[in-house]
N, C-alpha and C. Protein backbone atom coordinates (compact mmCIF):
# COMPACT_ATOMS: atom_id res chain seq x y z
N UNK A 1 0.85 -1.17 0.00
CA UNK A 1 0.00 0.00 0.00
C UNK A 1 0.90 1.23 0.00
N UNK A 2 0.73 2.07 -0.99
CA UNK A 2 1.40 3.25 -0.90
C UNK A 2 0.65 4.63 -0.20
N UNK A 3 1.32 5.35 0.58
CA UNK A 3 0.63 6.67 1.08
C UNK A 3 1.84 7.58 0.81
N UNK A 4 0.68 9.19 0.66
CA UNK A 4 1.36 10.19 0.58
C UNK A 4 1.96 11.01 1.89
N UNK A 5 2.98 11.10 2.72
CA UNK A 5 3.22 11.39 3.25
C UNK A 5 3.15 13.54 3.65
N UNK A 6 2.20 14.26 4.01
CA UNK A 6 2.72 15.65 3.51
C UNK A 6 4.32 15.79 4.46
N UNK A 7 4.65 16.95 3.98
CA UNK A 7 5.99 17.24 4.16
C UNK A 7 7.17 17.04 4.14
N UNK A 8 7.32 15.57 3.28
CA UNK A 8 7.88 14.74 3.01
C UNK A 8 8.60 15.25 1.76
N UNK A 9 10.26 14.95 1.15
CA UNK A 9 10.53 15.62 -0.35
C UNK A 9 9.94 14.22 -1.00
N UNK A 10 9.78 13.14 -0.64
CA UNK A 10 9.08 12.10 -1.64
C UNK A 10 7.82 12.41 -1.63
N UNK A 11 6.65 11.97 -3.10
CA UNK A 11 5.71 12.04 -3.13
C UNK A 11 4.88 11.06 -2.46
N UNK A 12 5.65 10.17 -2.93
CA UNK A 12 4.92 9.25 -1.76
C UNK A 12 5.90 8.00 -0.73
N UNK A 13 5.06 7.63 0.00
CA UNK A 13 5.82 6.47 0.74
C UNK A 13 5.11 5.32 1.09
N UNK A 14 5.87 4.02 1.12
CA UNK A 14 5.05 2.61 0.82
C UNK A 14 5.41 1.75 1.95
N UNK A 15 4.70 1.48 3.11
CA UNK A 15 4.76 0.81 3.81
C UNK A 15 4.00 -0.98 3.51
N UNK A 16 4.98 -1.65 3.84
CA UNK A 16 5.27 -3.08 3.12
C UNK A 16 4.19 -3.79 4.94
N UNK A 17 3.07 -4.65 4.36
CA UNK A 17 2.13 -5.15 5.64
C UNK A 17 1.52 -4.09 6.29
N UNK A 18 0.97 -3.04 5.61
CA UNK A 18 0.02 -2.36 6.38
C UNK A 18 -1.51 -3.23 6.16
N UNK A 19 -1.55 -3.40 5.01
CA UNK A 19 -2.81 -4.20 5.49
C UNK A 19 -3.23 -5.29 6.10
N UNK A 20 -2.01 -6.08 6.30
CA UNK A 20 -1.95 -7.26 7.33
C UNK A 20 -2.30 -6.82 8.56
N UNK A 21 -1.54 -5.48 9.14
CA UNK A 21 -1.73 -4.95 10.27
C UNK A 21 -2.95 -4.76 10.68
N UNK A 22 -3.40 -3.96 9.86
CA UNK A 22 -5.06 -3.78 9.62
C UNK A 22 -6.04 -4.81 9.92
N UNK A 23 -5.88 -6.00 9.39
CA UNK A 23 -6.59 -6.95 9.35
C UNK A 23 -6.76 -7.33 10.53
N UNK A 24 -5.31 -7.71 11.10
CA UNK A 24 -5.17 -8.42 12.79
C UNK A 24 -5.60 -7.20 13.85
N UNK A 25 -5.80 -6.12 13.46
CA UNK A 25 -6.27 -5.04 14.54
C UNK A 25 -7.78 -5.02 14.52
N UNK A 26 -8.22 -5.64 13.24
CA UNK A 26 -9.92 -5.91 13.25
C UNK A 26 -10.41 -7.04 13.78
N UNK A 27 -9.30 -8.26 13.94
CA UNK A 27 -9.48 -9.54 15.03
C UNK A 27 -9.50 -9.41 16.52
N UNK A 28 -9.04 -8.09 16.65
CA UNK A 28 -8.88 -8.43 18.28
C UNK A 28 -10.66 -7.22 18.19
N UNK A 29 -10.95 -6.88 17.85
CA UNK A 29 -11.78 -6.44 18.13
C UNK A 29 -12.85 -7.45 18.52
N UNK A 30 -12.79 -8.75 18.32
CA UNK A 30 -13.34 -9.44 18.63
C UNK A 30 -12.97 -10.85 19.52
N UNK A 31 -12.14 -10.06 20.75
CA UNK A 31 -11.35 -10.80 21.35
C UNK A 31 -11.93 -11.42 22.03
N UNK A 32 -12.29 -12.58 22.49
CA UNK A 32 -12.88 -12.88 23.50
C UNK A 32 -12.86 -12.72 24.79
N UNK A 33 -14.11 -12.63 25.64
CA UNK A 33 -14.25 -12.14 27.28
C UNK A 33 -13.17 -13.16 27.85
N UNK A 34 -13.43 -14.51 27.91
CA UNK A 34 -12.25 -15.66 28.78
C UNK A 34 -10.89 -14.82 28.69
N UNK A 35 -10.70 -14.30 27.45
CA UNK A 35 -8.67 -13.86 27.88
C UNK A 35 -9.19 -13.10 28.76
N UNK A 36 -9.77 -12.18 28.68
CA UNK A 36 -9.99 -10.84 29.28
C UNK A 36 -9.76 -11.36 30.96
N UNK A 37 -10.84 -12.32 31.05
CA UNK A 37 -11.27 -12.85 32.67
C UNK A 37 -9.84 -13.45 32.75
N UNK A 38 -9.58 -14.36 32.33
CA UNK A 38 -8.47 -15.38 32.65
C UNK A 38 -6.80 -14.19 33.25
N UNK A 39 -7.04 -13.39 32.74
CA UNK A 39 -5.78 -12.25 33.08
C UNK A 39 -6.28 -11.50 33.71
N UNK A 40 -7.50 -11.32 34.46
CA UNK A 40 -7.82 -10.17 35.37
C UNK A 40 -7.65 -11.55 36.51
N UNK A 41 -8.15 -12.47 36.42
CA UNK A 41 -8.13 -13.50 37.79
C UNK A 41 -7.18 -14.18 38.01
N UNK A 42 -5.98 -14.06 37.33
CA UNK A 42 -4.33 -14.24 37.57
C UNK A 42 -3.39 -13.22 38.34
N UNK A 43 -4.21 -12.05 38.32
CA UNK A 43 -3.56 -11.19 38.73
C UNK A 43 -4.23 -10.85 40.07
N UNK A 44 -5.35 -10.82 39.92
CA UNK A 44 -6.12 -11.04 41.61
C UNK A 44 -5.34 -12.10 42.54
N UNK A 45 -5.68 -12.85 41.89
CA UNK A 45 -5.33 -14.58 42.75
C UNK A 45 -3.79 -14.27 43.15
N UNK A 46 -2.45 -13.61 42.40
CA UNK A 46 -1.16 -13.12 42.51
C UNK A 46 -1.78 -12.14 44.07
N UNK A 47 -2.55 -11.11 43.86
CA UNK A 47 -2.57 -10.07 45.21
C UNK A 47 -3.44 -10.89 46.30
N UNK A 48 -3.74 -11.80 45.98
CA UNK A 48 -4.65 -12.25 47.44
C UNK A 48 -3.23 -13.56 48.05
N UNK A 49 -2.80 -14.27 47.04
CA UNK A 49 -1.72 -14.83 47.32
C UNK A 49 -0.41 -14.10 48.23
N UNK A 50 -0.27 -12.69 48.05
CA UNK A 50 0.51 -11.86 48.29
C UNK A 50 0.09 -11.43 49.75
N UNK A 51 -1.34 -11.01 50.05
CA UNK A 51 -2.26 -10.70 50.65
C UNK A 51 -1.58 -11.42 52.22
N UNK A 52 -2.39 -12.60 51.39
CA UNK A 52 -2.14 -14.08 52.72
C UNK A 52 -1.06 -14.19 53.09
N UNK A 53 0.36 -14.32 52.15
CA UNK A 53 1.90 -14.53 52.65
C UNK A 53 2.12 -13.32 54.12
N UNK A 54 1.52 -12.07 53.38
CA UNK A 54 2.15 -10.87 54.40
C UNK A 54 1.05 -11.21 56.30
N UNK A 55 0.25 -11.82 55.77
CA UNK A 55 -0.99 -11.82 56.86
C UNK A 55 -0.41 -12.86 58.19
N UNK A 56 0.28 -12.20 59.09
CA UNK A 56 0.75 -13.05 60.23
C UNK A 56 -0.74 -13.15 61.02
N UNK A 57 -0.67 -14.70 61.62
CA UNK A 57 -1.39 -15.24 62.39
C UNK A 57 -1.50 -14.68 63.64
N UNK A 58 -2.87 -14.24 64.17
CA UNK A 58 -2.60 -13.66 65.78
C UNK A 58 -3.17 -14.63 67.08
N UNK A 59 -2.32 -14.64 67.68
CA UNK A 59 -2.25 -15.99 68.69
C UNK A 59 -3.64 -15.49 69.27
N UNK A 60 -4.73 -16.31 69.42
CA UNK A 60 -5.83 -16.45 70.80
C UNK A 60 -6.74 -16.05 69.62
N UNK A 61 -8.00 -16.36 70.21
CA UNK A 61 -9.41 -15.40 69.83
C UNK A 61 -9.56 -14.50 69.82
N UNK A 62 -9.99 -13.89 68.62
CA UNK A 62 -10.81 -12.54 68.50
C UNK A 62 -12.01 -12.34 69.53
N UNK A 63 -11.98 -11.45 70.51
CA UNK A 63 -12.81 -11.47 71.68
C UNK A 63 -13.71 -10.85 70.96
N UNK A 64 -14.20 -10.09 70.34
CA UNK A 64 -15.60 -9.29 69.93
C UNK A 64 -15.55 -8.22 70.53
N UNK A 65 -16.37 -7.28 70.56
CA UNK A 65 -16.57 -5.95 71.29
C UNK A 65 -16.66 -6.63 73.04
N UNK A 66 -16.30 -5.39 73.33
CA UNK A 66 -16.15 -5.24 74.96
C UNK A 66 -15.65 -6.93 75.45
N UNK A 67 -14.35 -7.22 74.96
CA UNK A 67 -13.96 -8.55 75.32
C UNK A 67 -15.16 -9.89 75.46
N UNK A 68 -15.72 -9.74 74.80
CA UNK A 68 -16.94 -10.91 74.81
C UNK A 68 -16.86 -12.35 73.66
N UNK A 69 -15.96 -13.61 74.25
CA UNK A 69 -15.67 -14.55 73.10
C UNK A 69 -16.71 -14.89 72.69
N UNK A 70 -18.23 -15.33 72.82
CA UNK A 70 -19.13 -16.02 72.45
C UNK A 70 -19.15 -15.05 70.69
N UNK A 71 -18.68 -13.80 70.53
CA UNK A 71 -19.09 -13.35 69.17
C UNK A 71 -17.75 -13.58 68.46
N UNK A 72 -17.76 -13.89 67.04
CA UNK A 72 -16.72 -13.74 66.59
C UNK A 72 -15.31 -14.86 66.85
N UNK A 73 -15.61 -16.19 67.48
CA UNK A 73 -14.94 -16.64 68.13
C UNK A 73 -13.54 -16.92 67.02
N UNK A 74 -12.14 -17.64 67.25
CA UNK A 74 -11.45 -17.19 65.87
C UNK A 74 -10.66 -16.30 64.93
N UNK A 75 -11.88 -16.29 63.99
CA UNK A 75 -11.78 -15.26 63.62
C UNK A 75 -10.41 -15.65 62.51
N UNK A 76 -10.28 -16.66 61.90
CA UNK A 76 -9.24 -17.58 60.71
C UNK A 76 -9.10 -16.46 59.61
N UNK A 77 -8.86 -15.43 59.47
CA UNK A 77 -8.76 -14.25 58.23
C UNK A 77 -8.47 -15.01 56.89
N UNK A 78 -7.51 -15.86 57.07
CA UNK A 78 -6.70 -16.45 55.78
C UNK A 78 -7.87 -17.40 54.98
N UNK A 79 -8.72 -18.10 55.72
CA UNK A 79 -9.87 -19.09 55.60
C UNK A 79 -11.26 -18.28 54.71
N UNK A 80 -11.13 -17.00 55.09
CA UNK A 80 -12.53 -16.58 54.65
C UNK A 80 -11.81 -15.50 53.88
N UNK A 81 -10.87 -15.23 53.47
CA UNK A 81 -10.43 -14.37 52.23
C UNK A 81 -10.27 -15.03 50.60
N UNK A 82 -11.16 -14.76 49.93
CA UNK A 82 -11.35 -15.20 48.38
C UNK A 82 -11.51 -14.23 47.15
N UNK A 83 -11.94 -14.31 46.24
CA UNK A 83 -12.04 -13.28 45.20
C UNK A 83 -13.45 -13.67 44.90
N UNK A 84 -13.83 -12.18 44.45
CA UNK A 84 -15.16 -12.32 43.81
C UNK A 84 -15.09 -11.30 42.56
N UNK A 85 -16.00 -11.67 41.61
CA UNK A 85 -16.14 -10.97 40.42
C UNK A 85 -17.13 -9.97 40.36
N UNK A 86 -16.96 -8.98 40.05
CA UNK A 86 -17.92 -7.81 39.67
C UNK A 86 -18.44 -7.68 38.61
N UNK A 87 -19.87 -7.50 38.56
CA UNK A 87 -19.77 -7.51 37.07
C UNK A 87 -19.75 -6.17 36.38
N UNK A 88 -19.11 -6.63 35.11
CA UNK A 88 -18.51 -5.63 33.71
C UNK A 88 -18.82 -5.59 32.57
N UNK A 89 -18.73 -4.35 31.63
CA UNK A 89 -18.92 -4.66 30.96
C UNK A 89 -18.06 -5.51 29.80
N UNK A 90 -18.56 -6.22 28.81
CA UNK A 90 -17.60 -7.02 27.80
C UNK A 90 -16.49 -6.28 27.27
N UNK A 91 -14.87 -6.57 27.81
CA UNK A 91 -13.76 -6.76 27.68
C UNK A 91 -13.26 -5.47 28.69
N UNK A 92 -14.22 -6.07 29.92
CA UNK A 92 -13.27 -5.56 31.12
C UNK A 92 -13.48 -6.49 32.00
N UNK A 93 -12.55 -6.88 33.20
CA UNK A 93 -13.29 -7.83 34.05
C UNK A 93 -12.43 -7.28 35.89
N UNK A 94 -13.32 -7.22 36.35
CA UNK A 94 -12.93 -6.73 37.67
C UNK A 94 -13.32 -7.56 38.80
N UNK A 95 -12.03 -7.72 39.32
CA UNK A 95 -12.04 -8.61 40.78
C UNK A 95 -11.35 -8.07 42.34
N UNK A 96 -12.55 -8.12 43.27
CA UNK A 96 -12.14 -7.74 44.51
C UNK A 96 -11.69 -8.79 45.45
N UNK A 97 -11.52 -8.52 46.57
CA UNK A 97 -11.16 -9.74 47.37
C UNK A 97 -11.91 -9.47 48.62
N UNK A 98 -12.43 -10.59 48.71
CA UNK A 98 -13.93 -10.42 49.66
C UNK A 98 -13.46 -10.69 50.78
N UNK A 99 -13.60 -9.99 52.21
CA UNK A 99 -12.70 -10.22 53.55
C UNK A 99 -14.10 -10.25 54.39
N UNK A 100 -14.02 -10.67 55.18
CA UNK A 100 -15.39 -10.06 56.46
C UNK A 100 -14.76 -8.67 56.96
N UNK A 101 -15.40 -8.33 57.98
CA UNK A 101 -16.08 -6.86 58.15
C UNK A 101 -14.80 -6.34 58.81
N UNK A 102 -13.54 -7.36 59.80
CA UNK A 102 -12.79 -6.80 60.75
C UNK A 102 -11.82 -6.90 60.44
N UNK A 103 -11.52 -7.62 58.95
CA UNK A 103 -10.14 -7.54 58.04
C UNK A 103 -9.92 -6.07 57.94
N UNK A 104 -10.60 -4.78 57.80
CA UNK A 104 -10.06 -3.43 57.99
C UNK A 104 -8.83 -3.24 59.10
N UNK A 105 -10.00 -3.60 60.21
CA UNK A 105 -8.75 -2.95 61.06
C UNK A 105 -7.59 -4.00 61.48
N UNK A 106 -7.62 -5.14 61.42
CA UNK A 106 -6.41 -5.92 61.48
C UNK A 106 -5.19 -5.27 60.03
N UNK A 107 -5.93 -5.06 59.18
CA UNK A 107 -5.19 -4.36 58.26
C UNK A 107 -4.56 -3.06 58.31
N UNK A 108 -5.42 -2.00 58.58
CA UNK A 108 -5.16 -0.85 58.82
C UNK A 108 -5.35 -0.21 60.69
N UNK A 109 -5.75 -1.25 61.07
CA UNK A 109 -5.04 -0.54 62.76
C UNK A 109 -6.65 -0.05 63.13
N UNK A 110 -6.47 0.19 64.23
CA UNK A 110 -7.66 0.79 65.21
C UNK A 110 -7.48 2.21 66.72
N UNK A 111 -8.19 2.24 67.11
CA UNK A 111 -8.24 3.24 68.35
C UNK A 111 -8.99 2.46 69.23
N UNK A 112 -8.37 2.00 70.36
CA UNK A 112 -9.32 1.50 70.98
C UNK A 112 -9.92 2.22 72.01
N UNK A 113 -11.30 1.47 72.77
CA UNK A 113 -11.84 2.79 73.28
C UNK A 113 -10.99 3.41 74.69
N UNK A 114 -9.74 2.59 75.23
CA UNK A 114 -9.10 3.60 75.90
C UNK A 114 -8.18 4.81 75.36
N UNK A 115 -8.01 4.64 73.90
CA UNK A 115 -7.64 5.59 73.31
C UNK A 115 -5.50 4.92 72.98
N UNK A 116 -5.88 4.07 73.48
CA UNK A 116 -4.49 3.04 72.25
C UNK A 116 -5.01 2.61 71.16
N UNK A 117 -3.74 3.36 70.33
CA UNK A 117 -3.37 3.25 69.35
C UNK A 117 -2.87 1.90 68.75
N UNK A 118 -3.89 0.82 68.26
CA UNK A 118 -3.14 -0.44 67.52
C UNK A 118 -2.74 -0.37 65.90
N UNK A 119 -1.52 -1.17 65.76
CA UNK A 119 -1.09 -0.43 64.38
C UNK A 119 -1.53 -1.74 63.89
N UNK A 120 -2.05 -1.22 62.57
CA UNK A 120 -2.04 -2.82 61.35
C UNK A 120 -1.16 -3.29 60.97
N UNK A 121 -1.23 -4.19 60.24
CA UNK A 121 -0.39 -5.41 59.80
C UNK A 121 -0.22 -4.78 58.15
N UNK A 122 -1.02 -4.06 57.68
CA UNK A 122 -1.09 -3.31 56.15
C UNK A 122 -0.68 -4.50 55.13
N UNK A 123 -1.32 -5.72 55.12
CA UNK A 123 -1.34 -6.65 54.82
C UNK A 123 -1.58 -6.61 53.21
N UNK A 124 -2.51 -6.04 52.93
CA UNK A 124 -3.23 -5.00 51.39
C UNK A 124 -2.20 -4.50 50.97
N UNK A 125 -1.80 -3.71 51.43
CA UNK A 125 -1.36 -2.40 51.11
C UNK A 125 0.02 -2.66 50.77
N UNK A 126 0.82 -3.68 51.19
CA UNK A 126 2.26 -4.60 50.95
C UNK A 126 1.84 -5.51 50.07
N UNK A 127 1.19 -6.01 49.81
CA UNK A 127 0.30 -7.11 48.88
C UNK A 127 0.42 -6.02 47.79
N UNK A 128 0.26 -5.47 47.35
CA UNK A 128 0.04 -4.34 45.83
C UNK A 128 1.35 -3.48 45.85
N UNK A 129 1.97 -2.67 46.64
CA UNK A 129 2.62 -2.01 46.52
C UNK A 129 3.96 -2.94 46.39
N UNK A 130 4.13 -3.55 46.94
CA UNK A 130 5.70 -4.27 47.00
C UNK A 130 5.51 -5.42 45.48
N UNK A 131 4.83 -5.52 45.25
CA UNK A 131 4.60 -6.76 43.88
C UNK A 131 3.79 -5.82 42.65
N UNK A 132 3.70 -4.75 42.97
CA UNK A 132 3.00 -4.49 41.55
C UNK A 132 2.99 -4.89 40.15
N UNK A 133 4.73 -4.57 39.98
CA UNK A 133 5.45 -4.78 39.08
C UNK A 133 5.29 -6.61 38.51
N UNK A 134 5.41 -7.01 39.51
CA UNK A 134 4.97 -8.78 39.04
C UNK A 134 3.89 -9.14 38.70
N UNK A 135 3.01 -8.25 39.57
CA UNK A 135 1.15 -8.52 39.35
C UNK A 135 0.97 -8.18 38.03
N UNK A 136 1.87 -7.03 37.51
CA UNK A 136 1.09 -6.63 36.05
C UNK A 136 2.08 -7.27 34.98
N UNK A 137 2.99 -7.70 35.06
CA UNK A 137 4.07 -8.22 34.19
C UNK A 137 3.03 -9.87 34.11
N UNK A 138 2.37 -10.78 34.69
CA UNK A 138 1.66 -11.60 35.21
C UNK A 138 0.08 -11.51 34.26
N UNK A 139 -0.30 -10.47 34.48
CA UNK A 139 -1.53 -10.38 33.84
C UNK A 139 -1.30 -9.85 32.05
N UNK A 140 -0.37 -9.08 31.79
CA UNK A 140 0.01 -8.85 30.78
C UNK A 140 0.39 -9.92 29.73
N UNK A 141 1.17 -10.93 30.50
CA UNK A 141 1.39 -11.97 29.94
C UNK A 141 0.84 -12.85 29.39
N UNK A 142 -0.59 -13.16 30.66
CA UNK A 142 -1.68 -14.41 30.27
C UNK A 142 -2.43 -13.01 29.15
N UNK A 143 -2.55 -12.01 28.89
CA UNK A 143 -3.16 -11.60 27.78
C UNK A 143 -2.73 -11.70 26.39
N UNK A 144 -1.49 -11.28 26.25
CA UNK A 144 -0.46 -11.71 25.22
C UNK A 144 -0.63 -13.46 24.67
N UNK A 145 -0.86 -14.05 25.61
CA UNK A 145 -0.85 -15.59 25.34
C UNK A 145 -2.22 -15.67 24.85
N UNK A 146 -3.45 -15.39 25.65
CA UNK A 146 -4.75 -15.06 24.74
C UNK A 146 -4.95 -14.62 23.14
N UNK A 147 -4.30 -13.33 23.05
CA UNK A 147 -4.08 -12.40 21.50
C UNK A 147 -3.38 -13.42 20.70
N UNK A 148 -2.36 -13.48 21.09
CA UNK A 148 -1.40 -14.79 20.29
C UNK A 148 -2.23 -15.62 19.90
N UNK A 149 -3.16 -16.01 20.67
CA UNK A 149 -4.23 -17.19 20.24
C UNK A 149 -5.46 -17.08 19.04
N UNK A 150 -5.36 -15.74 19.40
CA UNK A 150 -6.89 -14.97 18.43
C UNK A 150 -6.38 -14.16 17.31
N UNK A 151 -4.97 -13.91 17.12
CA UNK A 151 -4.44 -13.22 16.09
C UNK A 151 -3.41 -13.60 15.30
N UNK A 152 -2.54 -14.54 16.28
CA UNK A 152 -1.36 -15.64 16.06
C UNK A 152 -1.30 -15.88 14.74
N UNK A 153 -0.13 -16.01 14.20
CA UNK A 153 0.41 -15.90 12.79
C UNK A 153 -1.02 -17.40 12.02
N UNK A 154 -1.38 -17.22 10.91
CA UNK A 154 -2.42 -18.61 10.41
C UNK A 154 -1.57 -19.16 9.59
């Protein structure tokens, strides 16, 4: 295919596989949702994996408000942390990680009502920040391996 380039001293200029290019940029338009999911839930499953490693175990029962064991007894964080899917629209896919209600403040710390200061474990927050770079090198990858699949040389 030849094009005219303006400002160019040639009249024109001929790029060799532009329409190949073309073609495979009109395939992914019809990429399928599974890559999409399959690389958003590789990269979740990487931060909840990350999540759990940083998440030290705290010796005894979770007493409940005003030291009371009958509520809350436990309290296994690592056991009831999973992923769940949100829904999206087609060729996005978003995943949270579903904690119960007191994973906050084991995470991010509390005030208690004598007015100590408990610090979190920032369990999250080391989970994403210290691995980013792997989480997305990770999801990038299983997408690439998807495209490859749906555009991949015939």
């Amino acid at each position: 295919m030849t094009y005219y380039v303006p400002g160019s001293n040639a009249s024109e200029v001929s790029i060799d596989g532009v329409e190949e290019l073309i073609a495979k940029l009109k395939e992914l338009e019809k990429l399928p949702q599974s890559i999409v999911t399959k690389a958003a839930k590789t990269g979740a499953n990487m931060a909840l994996d990350f999540a759990l490693a940083n998440l030290q175990p705290v010796n005894g029962d979770f007493l409940g408000r005003q030291g009371r064991t009958e509520q809350h007894e436990g309290g296994d964080l690592a056991k009831t942390m999973n992923l769940k899917a949100e829904k999206s629209p087609k060729g996005k896919k978003v995943y949270r990680i579903k904690a119960p209600w007191y994973t906050h403040f084991k995470d991010l710390g509390f005030t208690s009502r004598s007015g100590k200061k408990i610090e979190g474990s920032h369990f999250f927050k080391y989970a994403l920040t210290k691995h980013y770079s792997e989480i997305q090198e990770a999801i990038i990858e299983e997408l690439s391996k998807g495209v490859d699949k749906v555009v991949g040389p015939k």
